[in-house]
N, C-alpha and C. Protein backbone atom coordinates (compact mmCIF):
# COMPACT_ATOMS: atom_id res chain seq x y z
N UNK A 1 0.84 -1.19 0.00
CA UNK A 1 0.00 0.00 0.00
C UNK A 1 0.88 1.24 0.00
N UNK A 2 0.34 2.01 -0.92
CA UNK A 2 1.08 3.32 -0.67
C UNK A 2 1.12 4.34 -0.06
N UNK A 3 2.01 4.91 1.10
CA UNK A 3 1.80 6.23 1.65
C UNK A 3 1.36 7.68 1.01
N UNK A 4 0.99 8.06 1.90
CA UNK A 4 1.18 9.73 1.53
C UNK A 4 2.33 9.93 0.36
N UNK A 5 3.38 9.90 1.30
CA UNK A 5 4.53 10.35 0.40
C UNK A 5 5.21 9.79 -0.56
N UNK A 6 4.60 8.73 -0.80
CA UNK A 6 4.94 7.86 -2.27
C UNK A 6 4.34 8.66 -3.12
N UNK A 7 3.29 9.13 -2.83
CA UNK A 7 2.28 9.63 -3.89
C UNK A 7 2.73 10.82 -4.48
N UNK A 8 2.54 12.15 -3.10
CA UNK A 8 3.42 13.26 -3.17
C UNK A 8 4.54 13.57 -3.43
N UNK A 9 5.13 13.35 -4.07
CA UNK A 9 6.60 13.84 -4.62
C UNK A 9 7.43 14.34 -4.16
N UNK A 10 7.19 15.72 -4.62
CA UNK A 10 7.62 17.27 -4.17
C UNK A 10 7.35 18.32 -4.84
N UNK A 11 7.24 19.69 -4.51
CA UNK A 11 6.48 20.50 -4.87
C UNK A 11 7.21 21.26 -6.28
N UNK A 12 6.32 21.45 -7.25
CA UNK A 12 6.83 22.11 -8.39
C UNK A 12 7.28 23.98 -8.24
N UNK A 13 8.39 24.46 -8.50
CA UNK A 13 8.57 25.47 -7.98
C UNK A 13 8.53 26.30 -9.02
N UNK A 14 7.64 27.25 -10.05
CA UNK A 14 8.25 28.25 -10.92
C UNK A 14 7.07 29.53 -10.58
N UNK A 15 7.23 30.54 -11.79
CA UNK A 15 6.75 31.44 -11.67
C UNK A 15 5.13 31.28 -12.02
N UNK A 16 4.88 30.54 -13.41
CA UNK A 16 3.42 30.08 -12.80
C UNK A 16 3.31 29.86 -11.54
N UNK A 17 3.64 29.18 -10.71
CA UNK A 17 2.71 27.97 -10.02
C UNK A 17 3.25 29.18 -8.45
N UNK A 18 3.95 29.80 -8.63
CA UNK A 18 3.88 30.87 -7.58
C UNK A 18 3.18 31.63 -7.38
N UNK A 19 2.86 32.20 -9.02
CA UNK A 19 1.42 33.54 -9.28
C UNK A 19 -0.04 32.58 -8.96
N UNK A 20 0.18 31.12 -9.23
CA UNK A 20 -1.16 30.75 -8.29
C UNK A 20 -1.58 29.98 -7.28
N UNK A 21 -0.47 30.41 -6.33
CA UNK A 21 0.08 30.18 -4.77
C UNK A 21 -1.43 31.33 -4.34
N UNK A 22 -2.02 32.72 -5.06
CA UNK A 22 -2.52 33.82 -4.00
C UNK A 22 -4.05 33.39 -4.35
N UNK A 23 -4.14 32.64 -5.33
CA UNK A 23 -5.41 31.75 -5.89
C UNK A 23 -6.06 30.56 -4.63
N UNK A 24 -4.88 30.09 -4.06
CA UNK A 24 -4.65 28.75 -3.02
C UNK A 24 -4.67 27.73 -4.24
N UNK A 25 -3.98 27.80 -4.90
CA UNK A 25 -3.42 26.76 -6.37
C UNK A 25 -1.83 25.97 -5.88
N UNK A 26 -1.86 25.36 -5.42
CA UNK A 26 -0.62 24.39 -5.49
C UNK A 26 -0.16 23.37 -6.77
N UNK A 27 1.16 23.27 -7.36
CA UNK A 27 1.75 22.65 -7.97
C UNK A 27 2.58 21.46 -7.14
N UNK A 28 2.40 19.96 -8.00
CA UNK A 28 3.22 19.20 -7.16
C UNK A 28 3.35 18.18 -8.61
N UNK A 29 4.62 17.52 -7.90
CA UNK A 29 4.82 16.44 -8.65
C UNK A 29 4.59 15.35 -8.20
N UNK A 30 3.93 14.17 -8.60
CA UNK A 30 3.38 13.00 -8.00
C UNK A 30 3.67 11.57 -8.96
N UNK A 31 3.28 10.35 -8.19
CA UNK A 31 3.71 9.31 -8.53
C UNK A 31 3.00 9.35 -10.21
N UNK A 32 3.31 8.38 -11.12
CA UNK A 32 2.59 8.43 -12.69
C UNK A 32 1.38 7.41 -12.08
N UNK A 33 1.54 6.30 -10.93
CA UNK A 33 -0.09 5.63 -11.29
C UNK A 33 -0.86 6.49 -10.06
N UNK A 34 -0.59 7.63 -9.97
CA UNK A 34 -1.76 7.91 -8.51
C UNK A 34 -2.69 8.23 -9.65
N UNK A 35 -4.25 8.60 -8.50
CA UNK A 35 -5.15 9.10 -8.84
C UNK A 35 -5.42 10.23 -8.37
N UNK A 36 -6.51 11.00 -8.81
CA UNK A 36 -6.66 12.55 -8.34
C UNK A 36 -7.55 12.03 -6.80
N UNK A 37 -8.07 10.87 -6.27
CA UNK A 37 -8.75 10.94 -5.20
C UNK A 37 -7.33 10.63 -4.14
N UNK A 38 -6.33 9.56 -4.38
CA UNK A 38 -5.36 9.78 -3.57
C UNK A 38 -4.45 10.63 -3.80
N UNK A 39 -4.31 11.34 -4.81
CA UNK A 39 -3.66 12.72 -4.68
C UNK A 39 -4.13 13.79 -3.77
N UNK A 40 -5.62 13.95 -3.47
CA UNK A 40 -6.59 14.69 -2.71
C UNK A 40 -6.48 14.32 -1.23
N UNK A 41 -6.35 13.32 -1.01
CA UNK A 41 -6.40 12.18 0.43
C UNK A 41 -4.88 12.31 0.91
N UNK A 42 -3.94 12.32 0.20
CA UNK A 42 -2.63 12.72 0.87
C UNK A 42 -2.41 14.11 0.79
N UNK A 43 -2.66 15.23 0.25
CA UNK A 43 -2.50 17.04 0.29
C UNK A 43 -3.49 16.75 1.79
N UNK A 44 -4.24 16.34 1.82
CA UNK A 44 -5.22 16.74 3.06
C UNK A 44 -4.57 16.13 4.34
N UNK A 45 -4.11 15.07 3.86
CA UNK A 45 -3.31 14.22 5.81
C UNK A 45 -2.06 14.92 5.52
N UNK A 46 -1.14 15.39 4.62
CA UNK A 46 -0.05 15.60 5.01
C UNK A 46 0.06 17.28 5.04
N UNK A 47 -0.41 18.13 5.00
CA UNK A 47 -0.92 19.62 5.15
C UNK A 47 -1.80 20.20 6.03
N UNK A 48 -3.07 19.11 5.83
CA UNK A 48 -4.01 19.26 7.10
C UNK A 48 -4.48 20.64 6.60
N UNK A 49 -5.16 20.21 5.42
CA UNK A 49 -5.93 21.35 4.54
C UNK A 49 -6.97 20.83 3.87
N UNK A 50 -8.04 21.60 3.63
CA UNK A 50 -9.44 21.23 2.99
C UNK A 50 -9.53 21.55 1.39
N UNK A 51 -9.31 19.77 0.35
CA UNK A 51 -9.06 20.36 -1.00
C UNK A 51 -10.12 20.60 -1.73
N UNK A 52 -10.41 21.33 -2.65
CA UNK A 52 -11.41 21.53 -3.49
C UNK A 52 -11.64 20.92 -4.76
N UNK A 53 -10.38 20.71 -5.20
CA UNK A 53 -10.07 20.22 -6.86
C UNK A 53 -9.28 19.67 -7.37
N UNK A 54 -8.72 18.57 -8.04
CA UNK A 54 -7.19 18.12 -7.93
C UNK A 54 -7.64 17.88 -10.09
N UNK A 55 -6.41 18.31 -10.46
CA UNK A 55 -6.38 18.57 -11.85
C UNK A 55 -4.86 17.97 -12.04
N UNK A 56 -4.60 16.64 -13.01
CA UNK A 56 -3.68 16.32 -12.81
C UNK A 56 -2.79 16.28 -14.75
N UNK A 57 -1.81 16.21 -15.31
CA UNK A 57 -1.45 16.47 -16.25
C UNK A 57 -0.33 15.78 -16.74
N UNK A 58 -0.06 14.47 -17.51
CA UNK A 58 0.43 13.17 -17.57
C UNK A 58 2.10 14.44 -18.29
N UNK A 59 3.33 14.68 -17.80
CA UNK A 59 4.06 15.11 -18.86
C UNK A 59 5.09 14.02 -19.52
N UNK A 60 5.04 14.37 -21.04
CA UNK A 60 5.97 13.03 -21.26
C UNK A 60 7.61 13.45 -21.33
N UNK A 61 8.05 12.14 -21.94
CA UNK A 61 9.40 12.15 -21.83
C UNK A 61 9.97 12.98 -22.57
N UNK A 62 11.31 14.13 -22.86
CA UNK A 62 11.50 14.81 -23.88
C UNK A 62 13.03 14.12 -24.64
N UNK A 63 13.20 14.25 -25.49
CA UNK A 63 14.45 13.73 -26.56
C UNK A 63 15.41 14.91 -25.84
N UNK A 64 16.70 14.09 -25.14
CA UNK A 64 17.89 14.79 -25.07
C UNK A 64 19.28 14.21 -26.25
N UNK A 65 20.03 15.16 -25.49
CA UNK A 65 21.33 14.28 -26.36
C UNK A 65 22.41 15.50 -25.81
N UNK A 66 23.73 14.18 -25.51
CA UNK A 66 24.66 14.89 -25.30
C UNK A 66 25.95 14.89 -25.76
N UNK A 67 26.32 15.33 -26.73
CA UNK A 67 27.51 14.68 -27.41
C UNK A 67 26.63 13.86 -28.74
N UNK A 68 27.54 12.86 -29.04
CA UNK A 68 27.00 11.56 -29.67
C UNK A 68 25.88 11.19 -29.59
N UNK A 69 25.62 10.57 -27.85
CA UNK A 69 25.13 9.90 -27.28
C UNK A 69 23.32 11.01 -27.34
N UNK A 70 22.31 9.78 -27.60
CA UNK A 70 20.80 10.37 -27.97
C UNK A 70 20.18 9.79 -26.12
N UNK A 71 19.03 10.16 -25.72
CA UNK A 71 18.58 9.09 -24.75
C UNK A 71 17.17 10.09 -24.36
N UNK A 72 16.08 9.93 -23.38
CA UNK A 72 15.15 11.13 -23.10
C UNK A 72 15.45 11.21 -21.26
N UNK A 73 14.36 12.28 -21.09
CA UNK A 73 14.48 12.29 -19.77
C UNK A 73 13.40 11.36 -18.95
N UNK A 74 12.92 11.63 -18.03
CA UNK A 74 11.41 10.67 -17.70
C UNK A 74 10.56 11.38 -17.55
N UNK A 75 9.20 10.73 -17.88
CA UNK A 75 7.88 11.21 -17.92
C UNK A 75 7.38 11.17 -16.28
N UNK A 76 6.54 11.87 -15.97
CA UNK A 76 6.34 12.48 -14.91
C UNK A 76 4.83 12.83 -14.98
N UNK A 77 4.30 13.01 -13.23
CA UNK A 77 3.64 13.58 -13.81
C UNK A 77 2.87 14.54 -12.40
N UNK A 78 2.19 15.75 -13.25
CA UNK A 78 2.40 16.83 -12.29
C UNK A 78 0.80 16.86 -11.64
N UNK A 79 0.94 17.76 -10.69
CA UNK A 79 -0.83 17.86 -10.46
C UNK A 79 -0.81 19.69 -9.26
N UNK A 80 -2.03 19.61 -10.10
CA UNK A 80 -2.96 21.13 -9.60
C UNK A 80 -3.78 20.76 -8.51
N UNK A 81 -3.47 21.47 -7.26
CA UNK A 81 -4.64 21.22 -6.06
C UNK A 81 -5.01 22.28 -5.72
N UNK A 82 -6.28 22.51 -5.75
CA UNK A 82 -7.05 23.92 -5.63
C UNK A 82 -7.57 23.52 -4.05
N UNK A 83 -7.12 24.57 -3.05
CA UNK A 83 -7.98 24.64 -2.17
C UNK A 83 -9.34 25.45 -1.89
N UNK A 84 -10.09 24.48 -0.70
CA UNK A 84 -11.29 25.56 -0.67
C UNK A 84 -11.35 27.06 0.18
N UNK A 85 -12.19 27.73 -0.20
CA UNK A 85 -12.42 29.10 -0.18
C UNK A 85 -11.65 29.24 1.22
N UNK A 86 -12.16 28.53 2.61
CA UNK A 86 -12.39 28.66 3.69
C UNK A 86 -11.03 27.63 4.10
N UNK A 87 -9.99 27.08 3.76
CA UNK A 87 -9.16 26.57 4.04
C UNK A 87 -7.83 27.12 4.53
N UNK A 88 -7.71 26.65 5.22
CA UNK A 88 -5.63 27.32 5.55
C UNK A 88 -4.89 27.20 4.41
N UNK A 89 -3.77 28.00 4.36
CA UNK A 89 -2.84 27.98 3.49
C UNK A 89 -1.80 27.03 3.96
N UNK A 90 -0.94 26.58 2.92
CA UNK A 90 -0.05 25.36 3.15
C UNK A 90 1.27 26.13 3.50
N UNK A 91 1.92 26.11 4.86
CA UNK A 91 2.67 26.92 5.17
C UNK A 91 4.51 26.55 4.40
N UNK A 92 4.24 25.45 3.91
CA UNK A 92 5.31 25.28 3.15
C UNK A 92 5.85 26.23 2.26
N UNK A 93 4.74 26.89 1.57
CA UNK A 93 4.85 28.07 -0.16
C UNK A 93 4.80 29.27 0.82
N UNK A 94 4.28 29.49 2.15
CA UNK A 94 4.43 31.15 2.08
C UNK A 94 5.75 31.57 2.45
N UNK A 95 6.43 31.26 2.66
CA UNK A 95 8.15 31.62 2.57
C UNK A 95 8.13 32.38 0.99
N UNK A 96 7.83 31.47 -0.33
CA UNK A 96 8.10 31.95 -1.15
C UNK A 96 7.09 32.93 -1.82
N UNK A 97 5.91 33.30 -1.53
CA UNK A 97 5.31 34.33 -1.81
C UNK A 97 5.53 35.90 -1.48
């Protein structure tokens, strides 16, 4: 069975996903077989926050090469958790806001 934190990753850090930190929009990176209900079920036990929406977005692998040598990176995959109106903020991101 999988934990929380198998599921949860770690958090995606850029300038999107900061501008919708003031939304209560979190970016994360998560396992490729979760689902959006245990994606929802671990933001809530491991934050101890009330979610509203979980929107998740399969990314694939991209073609590198370095030298000679061809190969890709790995597919991944990311997810959107919208909290509700009336919820705490996840004190992890307000450092970076």
């Amino acid at each position: 069975m999988k934990t929380c934190y198998d599921i949860i990753l770690k958090p995606v850090i850029t300038e999107a996903s900061i501008a919708d930190m003031q939304h209560k929009k979190y970016t994360f990176k998560v396992a490729v077989d979760a689902n959006k209900k245990e994606i929802k079920a671990a933001v809530e036990e491991i934050f101890k926050v009330q979610v509203d929406k979980v929107t998740t977005i399969n990314c694939r692998a991209k073609a590198k090469r370095l030298g000679y040598n061809y190969g890709k990176t790995s597919a991944w995959k990311k997810a959107f958790v919208k909290l509700t109106a009336d919820s705490k903020t996840i004190e992890f991101f307000d450092s970076l806001m």
